[in-house]
PDB file of N, CA and C in Angstrom:
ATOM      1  N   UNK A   1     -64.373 -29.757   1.826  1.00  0.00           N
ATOM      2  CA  UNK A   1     -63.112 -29.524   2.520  1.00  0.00           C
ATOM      3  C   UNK A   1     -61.940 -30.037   1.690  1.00  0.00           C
ATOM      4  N   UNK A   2     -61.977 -30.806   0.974  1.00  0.00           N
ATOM      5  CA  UNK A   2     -60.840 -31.562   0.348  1.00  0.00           C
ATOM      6  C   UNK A   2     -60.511 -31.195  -1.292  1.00  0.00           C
ATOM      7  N   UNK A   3     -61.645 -30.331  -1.584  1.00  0.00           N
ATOM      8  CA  UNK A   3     -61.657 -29.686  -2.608  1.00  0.00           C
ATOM      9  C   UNK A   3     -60.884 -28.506  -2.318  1.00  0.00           C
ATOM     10  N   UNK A   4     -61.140 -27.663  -1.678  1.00  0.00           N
ATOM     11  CA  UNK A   4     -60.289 -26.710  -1.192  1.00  0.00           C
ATOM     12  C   UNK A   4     -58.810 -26.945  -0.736  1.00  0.00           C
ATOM     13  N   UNK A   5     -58.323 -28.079  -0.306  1.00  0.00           N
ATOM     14  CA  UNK A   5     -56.744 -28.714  -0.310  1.00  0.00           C
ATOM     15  C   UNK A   5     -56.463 -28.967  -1.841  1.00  0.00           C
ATOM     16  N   UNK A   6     -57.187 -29.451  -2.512  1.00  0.00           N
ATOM     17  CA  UNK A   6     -56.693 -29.546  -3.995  1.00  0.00           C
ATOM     18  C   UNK A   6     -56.432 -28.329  -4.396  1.00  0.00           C
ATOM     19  N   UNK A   7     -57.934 -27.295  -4.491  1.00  0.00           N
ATOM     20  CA  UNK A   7     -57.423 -26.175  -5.226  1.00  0.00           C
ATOM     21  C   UNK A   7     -55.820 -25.398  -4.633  1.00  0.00           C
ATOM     22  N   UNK A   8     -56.176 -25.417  -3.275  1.00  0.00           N
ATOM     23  CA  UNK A   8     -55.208 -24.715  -2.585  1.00  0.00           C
ATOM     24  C   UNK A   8     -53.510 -25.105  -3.308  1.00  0.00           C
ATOM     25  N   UNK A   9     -53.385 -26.158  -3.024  1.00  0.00           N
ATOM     26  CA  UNK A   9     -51.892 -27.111  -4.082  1.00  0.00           C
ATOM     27  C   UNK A   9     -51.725 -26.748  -5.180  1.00  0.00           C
ATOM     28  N   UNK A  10     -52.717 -26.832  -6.020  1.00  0.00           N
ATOM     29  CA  UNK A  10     -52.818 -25.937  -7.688  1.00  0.00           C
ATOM     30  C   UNK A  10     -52.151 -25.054  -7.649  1.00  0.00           C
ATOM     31  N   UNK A  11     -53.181 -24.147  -6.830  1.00  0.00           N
ATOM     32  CA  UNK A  11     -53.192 -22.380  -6.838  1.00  0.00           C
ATOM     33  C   UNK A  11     -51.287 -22.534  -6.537  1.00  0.00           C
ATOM     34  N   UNK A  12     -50.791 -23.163  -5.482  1.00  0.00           N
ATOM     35  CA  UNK A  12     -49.494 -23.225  -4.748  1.00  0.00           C
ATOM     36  C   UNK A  12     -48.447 -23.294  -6.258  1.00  0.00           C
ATOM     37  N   UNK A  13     -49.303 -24.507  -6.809  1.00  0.00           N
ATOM     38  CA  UNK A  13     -47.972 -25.350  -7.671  1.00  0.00           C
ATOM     39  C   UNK A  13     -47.736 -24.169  -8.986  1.00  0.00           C
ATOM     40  N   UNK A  14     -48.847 -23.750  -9.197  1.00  0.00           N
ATOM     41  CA  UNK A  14     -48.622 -23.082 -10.226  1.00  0.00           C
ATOM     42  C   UNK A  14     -47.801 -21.643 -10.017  1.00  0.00           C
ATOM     43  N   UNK A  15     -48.157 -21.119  -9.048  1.00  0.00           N
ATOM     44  CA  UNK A  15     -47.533 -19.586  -8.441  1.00  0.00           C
ATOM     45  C   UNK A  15     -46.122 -20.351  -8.156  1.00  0.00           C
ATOM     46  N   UNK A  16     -45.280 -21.097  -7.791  1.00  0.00           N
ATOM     47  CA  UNK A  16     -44.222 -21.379  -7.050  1.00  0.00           C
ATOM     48  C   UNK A  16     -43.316 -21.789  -8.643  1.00  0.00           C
ATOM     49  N   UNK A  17     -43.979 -22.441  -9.485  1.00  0.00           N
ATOM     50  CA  UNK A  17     -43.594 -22.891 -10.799  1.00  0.00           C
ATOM     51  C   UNK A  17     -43.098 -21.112 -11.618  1.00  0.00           C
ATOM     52  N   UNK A  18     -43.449 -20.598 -11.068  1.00  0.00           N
ATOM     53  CA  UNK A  18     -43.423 -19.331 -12.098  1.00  0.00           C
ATOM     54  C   UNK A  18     -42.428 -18.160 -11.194  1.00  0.00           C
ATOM     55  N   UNK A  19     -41.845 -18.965 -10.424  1.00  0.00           N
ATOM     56  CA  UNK A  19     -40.732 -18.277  -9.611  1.00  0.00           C
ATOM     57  C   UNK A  19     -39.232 -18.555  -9.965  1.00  0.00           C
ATOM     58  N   UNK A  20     -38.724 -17.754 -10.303  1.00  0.00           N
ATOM     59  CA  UNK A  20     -37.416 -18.184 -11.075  1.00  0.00           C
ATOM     60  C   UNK A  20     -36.277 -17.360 -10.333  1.00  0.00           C
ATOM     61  N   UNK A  21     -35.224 -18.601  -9.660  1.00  0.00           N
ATOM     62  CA  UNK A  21     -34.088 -17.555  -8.971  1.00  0.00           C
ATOM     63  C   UNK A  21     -32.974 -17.193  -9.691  1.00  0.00           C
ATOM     64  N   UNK A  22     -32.770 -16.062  -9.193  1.00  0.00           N
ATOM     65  CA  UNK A  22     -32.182 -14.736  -9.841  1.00  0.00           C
ATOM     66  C   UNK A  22     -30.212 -15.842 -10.008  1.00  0.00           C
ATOM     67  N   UNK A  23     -29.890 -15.320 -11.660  1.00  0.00           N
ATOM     68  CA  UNK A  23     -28.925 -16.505 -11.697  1.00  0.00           C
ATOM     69  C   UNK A  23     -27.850 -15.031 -11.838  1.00  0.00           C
ATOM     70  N   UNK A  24     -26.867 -15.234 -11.526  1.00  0.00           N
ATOM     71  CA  UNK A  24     -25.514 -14.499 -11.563  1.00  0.00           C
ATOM     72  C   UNK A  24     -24.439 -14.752 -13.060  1.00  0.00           C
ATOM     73  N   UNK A  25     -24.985 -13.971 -13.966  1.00  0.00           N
ATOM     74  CA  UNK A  25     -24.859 -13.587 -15.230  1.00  0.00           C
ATOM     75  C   UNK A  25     -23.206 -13.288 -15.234  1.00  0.00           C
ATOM     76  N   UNK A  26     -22.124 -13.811 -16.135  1.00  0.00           N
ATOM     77  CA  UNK A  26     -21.259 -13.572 -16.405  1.00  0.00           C
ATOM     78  C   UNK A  26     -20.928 -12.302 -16.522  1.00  0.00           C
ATOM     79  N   UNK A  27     -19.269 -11.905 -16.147  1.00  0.00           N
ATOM     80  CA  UNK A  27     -19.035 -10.214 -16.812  1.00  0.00           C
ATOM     81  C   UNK A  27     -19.029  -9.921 -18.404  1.00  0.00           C
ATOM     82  N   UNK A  28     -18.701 -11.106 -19.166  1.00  0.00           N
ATOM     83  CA  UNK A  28     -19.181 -11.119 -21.130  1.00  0.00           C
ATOM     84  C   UNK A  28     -20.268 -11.138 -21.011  1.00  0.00           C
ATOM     85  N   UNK A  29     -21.502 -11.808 -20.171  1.00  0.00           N
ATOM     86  CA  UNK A  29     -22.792 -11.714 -20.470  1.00  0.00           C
ATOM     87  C   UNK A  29     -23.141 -10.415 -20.751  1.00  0.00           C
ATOM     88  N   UNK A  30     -22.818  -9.739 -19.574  1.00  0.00           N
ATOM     89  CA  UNK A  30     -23.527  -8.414 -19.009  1.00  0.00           C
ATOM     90  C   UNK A  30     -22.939  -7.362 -19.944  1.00  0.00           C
ATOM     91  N   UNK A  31     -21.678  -7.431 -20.375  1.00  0.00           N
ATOM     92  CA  UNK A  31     -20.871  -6.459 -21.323  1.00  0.00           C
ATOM     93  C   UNK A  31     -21.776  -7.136 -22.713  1.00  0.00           C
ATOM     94  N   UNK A  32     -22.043  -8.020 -22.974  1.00  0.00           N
ATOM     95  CA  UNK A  32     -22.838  -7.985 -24.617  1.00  0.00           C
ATOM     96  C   UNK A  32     -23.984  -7.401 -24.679  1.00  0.00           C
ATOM     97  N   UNK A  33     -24.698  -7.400 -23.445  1.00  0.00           N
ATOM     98  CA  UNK A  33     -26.219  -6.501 -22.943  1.00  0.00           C
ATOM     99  C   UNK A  33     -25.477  -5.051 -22.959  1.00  0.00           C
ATOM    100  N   UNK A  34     -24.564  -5.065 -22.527  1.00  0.00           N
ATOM    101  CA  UNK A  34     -24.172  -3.503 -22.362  1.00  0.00           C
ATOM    102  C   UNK A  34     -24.082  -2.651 -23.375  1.00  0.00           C
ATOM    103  N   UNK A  35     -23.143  -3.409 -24.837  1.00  0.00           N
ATOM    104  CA  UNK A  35     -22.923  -2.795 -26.119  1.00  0.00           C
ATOM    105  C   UNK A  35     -23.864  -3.450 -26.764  1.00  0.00           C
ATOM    106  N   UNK A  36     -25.110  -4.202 -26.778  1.00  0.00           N
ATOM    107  CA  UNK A  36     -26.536  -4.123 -27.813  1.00  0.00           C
ATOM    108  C   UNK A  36     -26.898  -2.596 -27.002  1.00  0.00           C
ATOM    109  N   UNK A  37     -27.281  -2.468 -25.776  1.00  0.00           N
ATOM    110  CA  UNK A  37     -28.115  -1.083 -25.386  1.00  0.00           C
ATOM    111  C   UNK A  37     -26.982   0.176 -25.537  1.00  0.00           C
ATOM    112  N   UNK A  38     -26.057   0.162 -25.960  1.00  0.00           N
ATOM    113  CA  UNK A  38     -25.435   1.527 -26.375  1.00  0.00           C
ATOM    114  C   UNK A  38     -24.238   1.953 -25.419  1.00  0.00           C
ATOM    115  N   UNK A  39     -23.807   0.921 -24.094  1.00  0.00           N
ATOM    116  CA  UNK A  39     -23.350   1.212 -22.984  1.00  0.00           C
ATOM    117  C   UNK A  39     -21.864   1.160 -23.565  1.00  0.00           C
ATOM    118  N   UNK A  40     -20.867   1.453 -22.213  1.00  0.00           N
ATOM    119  CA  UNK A  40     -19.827   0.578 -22.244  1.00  0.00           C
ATOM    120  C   UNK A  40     -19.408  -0.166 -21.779  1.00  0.00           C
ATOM    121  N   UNK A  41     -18.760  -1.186 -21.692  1.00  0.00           N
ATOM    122  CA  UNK A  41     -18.124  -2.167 -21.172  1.00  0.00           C
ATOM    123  C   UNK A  41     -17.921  -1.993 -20.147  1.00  0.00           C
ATOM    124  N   UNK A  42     -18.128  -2.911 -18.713  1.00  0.00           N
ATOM    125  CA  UNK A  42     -18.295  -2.710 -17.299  1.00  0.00           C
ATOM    126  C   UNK A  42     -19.687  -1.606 -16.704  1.00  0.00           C
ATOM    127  N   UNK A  43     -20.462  -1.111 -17.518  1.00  0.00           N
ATOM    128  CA  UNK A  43     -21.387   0.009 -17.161  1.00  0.00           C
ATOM    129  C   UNK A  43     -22.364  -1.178 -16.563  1.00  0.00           C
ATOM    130  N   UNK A  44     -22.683  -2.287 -16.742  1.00  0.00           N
ATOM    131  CA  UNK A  44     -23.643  -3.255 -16.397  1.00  0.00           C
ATOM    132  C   UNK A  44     -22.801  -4.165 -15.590  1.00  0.00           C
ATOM    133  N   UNK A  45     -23.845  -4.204 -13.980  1.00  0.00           N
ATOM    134  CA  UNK A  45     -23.353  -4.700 -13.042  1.00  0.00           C
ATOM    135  C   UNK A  45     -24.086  -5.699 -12.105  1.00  0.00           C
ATOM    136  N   UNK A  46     -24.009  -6.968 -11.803  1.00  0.00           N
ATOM    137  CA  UNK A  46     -24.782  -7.902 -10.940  1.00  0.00           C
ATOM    138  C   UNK A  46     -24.027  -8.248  -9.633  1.00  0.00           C
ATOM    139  N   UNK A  47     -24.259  -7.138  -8.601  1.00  0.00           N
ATOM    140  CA  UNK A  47     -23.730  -8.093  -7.077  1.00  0.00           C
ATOM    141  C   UNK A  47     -23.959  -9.527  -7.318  1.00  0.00           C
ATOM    142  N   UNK A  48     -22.547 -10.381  -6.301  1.00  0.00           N
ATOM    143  CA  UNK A  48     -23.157 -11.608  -6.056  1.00  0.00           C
ATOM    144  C   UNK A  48     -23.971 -11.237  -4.628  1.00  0.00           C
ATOM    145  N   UNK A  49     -23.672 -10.648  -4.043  1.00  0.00           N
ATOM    146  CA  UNK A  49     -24.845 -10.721  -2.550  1.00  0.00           C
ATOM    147  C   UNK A  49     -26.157  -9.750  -3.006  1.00  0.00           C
ATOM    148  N   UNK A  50     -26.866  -9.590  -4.275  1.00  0.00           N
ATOM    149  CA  UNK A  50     -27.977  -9.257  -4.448  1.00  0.00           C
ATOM    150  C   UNK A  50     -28.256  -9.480  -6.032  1.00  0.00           C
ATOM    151  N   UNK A  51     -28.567 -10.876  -6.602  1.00  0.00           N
ATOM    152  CA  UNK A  51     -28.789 -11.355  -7.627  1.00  0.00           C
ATOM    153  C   UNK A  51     -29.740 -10.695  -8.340  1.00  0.00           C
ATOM    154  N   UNK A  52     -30.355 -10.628  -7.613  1.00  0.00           N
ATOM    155  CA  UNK A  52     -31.939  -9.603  -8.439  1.00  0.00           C
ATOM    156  C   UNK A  52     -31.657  -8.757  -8.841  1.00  0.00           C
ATOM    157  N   UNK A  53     -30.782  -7.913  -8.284  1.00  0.00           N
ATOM    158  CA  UNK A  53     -30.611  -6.510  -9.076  1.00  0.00           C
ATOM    159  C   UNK A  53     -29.606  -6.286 -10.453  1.00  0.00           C
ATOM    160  N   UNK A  54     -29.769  -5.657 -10.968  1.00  0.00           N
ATOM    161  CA  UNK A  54     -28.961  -5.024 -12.330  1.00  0.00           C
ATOM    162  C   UNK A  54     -28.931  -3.894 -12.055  1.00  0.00           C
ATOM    163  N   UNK A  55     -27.454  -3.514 -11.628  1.00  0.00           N
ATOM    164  CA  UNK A  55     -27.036  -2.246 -11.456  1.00  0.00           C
ATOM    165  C   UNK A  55     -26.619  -1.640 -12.925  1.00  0.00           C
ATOM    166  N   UNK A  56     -27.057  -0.895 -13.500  1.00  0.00           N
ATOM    167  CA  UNK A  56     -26.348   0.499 -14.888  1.00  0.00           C
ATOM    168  C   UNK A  56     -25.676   1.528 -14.064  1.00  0.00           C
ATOM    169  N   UNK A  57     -24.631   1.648 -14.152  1.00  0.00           N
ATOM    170  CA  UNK A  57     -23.635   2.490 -13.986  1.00  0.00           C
ATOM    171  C   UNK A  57     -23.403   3.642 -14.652  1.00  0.00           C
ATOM    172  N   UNK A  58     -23.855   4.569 -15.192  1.00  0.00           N
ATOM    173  CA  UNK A  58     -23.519   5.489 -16.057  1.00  0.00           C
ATOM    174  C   UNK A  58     -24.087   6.851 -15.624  1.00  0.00           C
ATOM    175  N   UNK A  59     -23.339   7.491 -16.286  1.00  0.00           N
ATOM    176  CA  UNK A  59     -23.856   9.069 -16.350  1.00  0.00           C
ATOM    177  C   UNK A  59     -24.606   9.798 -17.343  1.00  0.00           C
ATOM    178  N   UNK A  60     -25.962  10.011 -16.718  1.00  0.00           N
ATOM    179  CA  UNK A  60     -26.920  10.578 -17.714  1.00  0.00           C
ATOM    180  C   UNK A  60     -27.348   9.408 -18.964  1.00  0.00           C
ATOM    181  N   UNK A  61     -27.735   7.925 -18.537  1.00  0.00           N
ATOM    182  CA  UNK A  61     -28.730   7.058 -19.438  1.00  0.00           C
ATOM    183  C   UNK A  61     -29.467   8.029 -20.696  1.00  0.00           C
ATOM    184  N   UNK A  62     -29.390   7.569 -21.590  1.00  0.00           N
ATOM    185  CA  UNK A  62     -30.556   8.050 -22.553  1.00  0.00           C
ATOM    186  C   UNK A  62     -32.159   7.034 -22.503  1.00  0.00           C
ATOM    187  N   UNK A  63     -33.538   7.596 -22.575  1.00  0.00           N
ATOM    188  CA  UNK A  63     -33.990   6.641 -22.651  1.00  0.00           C
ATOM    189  C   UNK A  63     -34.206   5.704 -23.033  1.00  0.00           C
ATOM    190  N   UNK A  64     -33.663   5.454 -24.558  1.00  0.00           N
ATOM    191  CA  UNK A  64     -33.599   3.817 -24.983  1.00  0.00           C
ATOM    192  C   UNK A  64     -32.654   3.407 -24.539  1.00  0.00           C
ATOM    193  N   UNK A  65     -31.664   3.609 -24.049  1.00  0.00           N
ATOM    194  CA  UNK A  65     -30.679   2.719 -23.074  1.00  0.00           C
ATOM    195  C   UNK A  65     -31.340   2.371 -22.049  1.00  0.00           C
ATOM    196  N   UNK A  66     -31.995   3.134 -20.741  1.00  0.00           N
ATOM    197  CA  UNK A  66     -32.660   2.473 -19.797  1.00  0.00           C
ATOM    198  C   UNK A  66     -33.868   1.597 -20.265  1.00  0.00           C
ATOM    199  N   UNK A  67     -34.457   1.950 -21.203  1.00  0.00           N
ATOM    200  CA  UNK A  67     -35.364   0.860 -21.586  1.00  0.00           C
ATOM    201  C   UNK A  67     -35.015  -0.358 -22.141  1.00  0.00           C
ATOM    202  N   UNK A  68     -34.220  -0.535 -22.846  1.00  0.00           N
ATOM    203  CA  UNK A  68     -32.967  -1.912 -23.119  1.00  0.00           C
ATOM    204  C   UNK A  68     -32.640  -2.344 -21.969  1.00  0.00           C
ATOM    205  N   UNK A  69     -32.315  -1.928 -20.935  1.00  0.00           N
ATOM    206  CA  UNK A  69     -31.345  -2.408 -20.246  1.00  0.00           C
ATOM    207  C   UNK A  69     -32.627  -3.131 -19.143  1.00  0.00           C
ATOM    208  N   UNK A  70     -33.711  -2.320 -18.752  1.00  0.00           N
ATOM    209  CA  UNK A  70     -34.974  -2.981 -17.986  1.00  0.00           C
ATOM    210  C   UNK A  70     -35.880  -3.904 -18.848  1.00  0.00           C
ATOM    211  N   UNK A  71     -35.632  -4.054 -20.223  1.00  0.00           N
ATOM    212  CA  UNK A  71     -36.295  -5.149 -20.963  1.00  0.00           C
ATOM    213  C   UNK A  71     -35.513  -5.970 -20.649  1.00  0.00           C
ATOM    214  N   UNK A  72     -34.479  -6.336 -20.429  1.00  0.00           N
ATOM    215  CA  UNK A  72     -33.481  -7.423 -20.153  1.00  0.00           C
ATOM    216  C   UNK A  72     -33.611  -8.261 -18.789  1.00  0.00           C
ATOM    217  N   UNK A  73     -32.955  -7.180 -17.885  1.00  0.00           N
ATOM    218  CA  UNK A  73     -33.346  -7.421 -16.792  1.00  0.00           C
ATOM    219  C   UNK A  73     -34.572  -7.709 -16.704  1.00  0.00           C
ATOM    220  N   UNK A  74     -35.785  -7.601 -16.977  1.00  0.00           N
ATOM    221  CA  UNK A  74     -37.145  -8.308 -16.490  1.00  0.00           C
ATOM    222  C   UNK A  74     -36.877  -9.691 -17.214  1.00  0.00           C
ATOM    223  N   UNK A  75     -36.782 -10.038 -18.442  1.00  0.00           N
ATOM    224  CA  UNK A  75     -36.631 -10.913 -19.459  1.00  0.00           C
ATOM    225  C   UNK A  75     -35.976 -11.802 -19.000  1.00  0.00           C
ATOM    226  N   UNK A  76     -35.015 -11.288 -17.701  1.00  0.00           N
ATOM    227  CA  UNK A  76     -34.129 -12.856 -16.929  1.00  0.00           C
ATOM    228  C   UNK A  76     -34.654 -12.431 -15.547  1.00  0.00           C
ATOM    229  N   UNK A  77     -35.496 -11.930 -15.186  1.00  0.00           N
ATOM    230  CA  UNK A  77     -36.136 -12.189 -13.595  1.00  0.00           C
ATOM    231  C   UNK A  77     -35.064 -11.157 -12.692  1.00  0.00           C
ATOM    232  N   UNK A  78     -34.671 -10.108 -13.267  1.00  0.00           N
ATOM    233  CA  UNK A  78     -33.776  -9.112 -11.636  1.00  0.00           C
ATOM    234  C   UNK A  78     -34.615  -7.908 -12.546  1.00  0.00           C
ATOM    235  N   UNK A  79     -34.244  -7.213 -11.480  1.00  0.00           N
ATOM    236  CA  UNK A  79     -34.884  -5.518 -11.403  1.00  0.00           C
ATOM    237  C   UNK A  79     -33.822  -4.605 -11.763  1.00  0.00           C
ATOM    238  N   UNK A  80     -34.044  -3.727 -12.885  1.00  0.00           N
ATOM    239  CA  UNK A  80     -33.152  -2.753 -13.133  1.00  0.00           C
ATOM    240  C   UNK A  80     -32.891  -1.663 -11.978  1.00  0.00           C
ATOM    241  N   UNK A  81     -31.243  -1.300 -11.836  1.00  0.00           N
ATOM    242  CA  UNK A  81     -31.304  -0.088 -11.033  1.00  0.00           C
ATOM    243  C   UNK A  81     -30.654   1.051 -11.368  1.00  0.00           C
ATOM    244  N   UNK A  82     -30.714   1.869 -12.557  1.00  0.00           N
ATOM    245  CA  UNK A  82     -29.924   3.152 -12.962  1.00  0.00           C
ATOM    246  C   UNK A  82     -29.208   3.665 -11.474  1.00  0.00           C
ATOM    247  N   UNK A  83     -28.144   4.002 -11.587  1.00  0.00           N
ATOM    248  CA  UNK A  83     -26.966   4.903 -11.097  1.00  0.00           C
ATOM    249  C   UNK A  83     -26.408   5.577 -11.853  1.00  0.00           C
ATOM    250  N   UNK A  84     -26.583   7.485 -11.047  1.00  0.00           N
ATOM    251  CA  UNK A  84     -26.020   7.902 -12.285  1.00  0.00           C
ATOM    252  C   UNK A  84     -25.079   8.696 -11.624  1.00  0.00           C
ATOM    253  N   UNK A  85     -23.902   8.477 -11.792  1.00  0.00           N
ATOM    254  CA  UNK A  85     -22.220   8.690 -11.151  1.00  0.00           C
ATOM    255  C   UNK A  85     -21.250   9.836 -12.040  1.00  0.00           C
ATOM    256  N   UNK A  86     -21.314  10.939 -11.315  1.00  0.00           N
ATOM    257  CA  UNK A  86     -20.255  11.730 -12.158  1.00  0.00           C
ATOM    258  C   UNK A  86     -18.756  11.210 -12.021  1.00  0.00           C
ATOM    259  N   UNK A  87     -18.068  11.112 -12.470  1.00  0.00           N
ATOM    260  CA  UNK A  87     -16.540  10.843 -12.557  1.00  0.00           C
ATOM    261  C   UNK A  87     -16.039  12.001 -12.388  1.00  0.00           C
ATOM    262  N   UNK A  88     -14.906  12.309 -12.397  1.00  0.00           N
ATOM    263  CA  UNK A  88     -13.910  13.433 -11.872  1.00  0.00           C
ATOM    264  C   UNK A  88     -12.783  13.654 -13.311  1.00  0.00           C
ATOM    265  N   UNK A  89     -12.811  14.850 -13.901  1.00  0.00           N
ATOM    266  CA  UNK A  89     -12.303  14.408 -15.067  1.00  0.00           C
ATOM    267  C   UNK A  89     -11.014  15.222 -14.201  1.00  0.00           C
ATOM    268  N   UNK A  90      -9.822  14.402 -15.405  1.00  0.00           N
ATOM    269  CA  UNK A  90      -8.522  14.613 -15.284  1.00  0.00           C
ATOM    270  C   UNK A  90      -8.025  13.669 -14.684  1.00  0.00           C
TER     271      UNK A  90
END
């Protein structure tokens, strides 16, 4: 019985150790991620009322841009979310 409270704490300490909360990345942060993956400036976006996510803003991503941009985002713990927004020209 008391073996099983140990493992159980382990199993706990180690899964809870490997949980990392989602930190709210500067607008220079997110704009230097933006122009390494090919973007522009403001195209990369972090709500403060939903830290996890990484919003991309753009129209028509190429795929090594979305793949840059979701290596990142995993690499700091939020989830990429492509949006792809026509603008209104003129």
């Amino acid at each position: 019985m008391r073996r099983g409270w140990i493992l159980a704490s382990v199993v706990f300490a180690a899964v809870s150790g490997c949980v990392t909360p989602a930190v709210l990345h500067s607008e220079a942060q997110l704009n230097d991620v933006a122009l390494g993956c090919g973007l522009a400036l403001g195209e990369l976006i972090q709500d403060e009322s939903e830290k996890k996510l990484l919003l991309l803003v753009h129209d028509n991503p190429s795929p090594p841009q979305r793949v840059c941009v979701a290596k990142w985002a995993r690499r700091n713990g939020l989830k990429a979310v492509f949006v792809s927004m026509k603008f209104p020209e003129g």
